[in-house]
PDB file of N, CA and C in Angstrom:
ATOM      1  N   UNK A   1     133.630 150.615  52.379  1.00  0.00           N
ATOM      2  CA  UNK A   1     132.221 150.502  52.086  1.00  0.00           C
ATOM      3  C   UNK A   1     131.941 151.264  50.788  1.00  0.00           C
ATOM      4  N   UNK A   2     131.383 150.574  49.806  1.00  0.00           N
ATOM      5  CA  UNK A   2     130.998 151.277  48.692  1.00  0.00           C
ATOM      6  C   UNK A   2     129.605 152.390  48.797  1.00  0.00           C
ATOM      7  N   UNK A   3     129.685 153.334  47.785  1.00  0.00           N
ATOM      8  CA  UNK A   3     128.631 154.416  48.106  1.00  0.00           C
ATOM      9  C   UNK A   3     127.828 153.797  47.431  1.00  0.00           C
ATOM     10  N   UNK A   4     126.199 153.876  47.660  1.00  0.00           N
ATOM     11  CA  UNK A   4     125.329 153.479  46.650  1.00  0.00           C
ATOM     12  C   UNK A   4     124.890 154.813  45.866  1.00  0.00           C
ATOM     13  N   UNK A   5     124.357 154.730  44.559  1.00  0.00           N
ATOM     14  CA  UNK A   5     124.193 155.911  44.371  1.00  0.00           C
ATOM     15  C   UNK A   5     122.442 155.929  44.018  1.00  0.00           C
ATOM     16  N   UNK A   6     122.309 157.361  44.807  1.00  0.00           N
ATOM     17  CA  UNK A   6     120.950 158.063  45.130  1.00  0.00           C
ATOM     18  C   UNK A   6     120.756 158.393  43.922  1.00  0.00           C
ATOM     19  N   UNK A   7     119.465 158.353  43.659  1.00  0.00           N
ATOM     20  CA  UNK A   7     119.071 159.088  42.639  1.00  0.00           C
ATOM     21  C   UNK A   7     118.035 160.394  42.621  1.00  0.00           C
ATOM     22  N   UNK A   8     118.409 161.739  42.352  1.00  0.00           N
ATOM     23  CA  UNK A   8     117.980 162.717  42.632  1.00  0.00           C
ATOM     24  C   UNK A   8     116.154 162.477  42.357  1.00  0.00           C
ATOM     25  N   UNK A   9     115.588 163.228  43.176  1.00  0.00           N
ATOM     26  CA  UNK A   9     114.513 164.114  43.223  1.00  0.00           C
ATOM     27  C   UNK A   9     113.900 164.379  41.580  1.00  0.00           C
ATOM     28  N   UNK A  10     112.613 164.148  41.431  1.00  0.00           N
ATOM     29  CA  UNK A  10     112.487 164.365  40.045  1.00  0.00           C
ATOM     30  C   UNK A  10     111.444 165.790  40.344  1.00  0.00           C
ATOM     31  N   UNK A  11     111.228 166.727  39.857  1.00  0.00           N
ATOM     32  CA  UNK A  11     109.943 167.800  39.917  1.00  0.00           C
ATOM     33  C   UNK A  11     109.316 168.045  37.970  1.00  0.00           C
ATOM     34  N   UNK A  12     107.887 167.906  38.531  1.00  0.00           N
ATOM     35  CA  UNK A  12     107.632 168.382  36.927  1.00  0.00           C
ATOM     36  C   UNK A  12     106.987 169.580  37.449  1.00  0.00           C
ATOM     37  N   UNK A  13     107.300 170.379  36.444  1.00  0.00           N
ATOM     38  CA  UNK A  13     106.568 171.899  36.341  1.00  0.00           C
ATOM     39  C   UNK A  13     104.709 171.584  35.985  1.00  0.00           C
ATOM     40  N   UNK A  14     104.214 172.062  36.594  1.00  0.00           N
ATOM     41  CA  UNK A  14     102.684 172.035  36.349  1.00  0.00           C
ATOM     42  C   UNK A  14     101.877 172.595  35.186  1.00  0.00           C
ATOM     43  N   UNK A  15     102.559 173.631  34.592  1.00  0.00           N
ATOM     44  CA  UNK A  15     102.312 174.522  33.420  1.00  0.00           C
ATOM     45  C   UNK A  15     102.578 173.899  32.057  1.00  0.00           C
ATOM     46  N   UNK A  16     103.811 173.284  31.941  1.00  0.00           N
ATOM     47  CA  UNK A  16     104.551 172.568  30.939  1.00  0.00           C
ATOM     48  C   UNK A  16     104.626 170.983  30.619  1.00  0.00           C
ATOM     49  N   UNK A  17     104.262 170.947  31.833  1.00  0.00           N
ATOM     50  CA  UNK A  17     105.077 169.784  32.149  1.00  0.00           C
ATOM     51  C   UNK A  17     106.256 168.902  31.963  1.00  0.00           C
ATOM     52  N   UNK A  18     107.184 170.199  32.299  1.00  0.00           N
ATOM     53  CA  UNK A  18     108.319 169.977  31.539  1.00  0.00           C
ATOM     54  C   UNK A  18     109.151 168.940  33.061  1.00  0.00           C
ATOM     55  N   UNK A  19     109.676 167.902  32.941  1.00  0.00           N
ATOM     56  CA  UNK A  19     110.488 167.394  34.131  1.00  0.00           C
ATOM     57  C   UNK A  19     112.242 167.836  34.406  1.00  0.00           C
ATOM     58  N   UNK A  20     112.007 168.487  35.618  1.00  0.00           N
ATOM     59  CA  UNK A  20     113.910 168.854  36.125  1.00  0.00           C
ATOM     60  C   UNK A  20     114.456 167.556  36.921  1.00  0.00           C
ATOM     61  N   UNK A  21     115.637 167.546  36.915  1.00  0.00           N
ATOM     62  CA  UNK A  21     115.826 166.919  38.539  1.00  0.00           C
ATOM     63  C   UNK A  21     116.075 167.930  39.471  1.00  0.00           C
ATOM     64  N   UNK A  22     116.197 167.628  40.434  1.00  0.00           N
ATOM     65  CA  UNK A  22     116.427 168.675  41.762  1.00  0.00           C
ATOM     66  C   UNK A  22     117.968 168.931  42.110  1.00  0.00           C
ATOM     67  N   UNK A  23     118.270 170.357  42.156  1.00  0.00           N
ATOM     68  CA  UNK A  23     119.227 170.726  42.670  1.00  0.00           C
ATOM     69  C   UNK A  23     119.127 169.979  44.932  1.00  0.00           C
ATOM     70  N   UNK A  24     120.578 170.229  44.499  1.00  0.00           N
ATOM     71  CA  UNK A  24     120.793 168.883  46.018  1.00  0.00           C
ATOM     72  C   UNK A  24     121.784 170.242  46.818  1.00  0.00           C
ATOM     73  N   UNK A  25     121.676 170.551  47.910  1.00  0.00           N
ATOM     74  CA  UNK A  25     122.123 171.044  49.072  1.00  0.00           C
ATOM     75  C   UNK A  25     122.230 170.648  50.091  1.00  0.00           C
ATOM     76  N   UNK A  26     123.738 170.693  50.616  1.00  0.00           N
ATOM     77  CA  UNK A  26     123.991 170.491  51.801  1.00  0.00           C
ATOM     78  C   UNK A  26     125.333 169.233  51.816  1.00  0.00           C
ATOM     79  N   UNK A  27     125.340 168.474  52.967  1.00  0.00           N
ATOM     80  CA  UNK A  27     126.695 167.569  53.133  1.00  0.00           C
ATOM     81  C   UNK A  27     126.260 166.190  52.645  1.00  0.00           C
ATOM     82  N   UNK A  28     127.094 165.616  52.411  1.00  0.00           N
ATOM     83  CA  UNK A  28     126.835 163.929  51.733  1.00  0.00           C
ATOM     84  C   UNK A  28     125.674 163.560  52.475  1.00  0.00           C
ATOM     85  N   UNK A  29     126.424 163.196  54.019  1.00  0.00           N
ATOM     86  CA  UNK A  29     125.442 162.710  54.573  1.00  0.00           C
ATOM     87  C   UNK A  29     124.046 163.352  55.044  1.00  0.00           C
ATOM     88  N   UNK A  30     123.795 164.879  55.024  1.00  0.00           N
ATOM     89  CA  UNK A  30     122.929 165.368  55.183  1.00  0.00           C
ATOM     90  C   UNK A  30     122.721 166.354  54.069  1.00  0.00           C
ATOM     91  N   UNK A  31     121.821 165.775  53.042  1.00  0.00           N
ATOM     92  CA  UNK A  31     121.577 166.246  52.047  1.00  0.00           C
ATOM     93  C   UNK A  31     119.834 166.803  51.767  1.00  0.00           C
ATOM     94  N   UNK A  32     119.375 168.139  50.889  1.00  0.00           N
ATOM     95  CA  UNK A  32     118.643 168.378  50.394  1.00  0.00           C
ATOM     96  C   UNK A  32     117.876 168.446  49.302  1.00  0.00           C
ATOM     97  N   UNK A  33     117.099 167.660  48.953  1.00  0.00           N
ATOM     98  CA  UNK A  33     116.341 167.921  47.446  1.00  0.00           C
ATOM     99  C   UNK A  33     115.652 169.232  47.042  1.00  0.00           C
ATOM    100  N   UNK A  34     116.031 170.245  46.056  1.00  0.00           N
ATOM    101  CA  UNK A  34     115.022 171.278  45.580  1.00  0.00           C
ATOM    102  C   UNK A  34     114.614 171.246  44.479  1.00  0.00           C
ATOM    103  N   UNK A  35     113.186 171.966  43.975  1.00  0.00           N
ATOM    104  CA  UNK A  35     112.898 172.023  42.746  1.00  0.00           C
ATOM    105  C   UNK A  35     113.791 173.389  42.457  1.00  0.00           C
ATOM    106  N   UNK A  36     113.468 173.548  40.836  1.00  0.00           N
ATOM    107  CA  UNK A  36     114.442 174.787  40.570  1.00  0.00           C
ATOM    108  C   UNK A  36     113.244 175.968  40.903  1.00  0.00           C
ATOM    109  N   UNK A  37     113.730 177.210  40.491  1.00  0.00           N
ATOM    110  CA  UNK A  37     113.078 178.740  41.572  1.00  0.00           C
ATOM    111  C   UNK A  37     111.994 179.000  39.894  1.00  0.00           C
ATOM    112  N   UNK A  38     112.370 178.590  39.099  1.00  0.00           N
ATOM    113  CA  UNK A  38     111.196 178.759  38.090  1.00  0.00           C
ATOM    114  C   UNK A  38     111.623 177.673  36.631  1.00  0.00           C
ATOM    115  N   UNK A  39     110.890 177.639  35.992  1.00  0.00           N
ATOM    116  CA  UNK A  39     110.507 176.908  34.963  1.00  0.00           C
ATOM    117  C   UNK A  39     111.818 177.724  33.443  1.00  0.00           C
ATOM    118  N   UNK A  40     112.655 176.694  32.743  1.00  0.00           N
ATOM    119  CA  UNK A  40     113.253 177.223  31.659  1.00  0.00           C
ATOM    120  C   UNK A  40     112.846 177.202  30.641  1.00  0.00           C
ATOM    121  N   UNK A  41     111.495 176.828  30.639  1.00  0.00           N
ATOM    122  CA  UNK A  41     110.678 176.818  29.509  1.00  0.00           C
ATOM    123  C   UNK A  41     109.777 177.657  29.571  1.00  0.00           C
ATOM    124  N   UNK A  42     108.649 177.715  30.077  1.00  0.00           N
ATOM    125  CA  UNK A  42     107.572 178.326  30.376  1.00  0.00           C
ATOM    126  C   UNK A  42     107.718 179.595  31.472  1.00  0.00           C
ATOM    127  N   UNK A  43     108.945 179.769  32.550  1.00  0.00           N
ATOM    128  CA  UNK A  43     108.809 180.671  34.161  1.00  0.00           C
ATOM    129  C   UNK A  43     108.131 180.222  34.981  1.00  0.00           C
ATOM    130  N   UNK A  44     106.980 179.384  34.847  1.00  0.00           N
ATOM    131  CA  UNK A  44     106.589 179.051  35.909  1.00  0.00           C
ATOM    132  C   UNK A  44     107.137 178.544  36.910  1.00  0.00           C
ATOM    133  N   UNK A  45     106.593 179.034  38.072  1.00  0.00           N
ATOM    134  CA  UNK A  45     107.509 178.608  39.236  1.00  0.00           C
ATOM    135  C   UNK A  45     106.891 177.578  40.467  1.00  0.00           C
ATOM    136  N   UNK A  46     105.373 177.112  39.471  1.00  0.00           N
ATOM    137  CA  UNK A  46     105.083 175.792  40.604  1.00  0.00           C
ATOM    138  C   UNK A  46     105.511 174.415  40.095  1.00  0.00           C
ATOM    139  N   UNK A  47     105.828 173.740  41.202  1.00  0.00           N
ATOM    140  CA  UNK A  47     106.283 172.399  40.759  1.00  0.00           C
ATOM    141  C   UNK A  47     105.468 171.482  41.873  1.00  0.00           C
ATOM    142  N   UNK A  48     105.967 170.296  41.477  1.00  0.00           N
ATOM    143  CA  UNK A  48     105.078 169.531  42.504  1.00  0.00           C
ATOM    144  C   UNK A  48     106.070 167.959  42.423  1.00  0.00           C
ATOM    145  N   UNK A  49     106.611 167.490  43.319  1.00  0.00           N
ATOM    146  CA  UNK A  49     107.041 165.812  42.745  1.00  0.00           C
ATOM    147  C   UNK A  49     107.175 164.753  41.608  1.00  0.00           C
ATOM    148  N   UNK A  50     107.589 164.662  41.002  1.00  0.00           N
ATOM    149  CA  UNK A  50     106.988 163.479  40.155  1.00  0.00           C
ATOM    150  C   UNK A  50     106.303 162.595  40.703  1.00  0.00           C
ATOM    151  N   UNK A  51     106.019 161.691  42.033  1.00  0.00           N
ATOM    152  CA  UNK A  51     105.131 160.954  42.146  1.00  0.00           C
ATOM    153  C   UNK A  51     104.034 161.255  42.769  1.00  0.00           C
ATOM    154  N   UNK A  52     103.681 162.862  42.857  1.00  0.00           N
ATOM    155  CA  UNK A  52     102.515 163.678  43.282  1.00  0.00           C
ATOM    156  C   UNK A  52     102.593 164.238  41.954  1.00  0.00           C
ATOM    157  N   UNK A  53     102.452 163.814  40.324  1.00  0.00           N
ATOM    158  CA  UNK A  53     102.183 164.660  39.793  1.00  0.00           C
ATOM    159  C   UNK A  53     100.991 163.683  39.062  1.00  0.00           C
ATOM    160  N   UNK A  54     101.297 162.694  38.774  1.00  0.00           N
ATOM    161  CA  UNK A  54     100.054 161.683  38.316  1.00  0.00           C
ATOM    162  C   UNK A  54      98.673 162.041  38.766  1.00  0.00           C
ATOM    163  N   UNK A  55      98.822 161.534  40.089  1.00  0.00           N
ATOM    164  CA  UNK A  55      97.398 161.462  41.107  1.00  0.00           C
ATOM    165  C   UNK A  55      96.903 162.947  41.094  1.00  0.00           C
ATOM    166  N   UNK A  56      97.763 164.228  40.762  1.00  0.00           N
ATOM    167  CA  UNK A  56      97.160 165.490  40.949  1.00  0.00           C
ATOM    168  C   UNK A  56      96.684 165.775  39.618  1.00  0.00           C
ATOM    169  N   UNK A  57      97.333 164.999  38.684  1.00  0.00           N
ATOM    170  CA  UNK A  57      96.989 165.733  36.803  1.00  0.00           C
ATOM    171  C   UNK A  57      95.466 165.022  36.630  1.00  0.00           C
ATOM    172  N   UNK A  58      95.567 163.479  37.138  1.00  0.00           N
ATOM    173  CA  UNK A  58      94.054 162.807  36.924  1.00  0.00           C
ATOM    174  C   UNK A  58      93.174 163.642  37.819  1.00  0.00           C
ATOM    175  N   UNK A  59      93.239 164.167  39.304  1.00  0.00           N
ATOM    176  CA  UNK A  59      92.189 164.957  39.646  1.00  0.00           C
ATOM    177  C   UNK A  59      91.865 166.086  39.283  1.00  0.00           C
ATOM    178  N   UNK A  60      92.637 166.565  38.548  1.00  0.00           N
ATOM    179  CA  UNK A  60      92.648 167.973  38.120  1.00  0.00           C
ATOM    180  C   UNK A  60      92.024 167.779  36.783  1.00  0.00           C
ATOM    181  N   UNK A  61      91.997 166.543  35.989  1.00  0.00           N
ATOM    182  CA  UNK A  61      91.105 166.053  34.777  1.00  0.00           C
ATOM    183  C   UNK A  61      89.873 165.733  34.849  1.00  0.00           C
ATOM    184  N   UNK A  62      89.767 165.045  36.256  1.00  0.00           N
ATOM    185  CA  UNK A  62      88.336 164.791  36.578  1.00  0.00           C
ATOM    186  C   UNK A  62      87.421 166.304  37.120  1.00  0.00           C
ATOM    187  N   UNK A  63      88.482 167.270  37.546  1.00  0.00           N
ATOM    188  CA  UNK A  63      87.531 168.231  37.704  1.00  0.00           C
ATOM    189  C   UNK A  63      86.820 169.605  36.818  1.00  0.00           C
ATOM    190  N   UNK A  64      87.263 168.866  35.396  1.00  0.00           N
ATOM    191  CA  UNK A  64      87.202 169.752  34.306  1.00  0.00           C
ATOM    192  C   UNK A  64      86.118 169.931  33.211  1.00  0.00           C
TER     193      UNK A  64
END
């Protein structure tokens, strides 16, 4: 059986918006997505999804 290949976890930093992929932990078949512990640009250390970062940057525009 061939492996398909996954494609990691994307996180953008909220400060920068700089985009990582996610460090992965654990066994093939039971695997973990993380963001990294802070930002290599900026330190910041919140992140949020890439596809929770759209819908949060436009509300966070509309509330400005």
């Amino acid at each position: 059986m061939a492996h398909a290949i996954e494609r990691p976890e994307q996180y953008v930093c909220l400060n920068c918006q700089v985009i990582y992929a996610a460090s992965v932990t654990g066994e093939e078949e039971k695997h973990h997505f993380h963001p990294p512990s802070g930002c290599a640009v900026c330190g910041d250390p919140e992140f949020v999804q890439i596809e929770s970062y759209i819908p949060r940057a436009l509300n966070r525009g509309e509330s400005e």
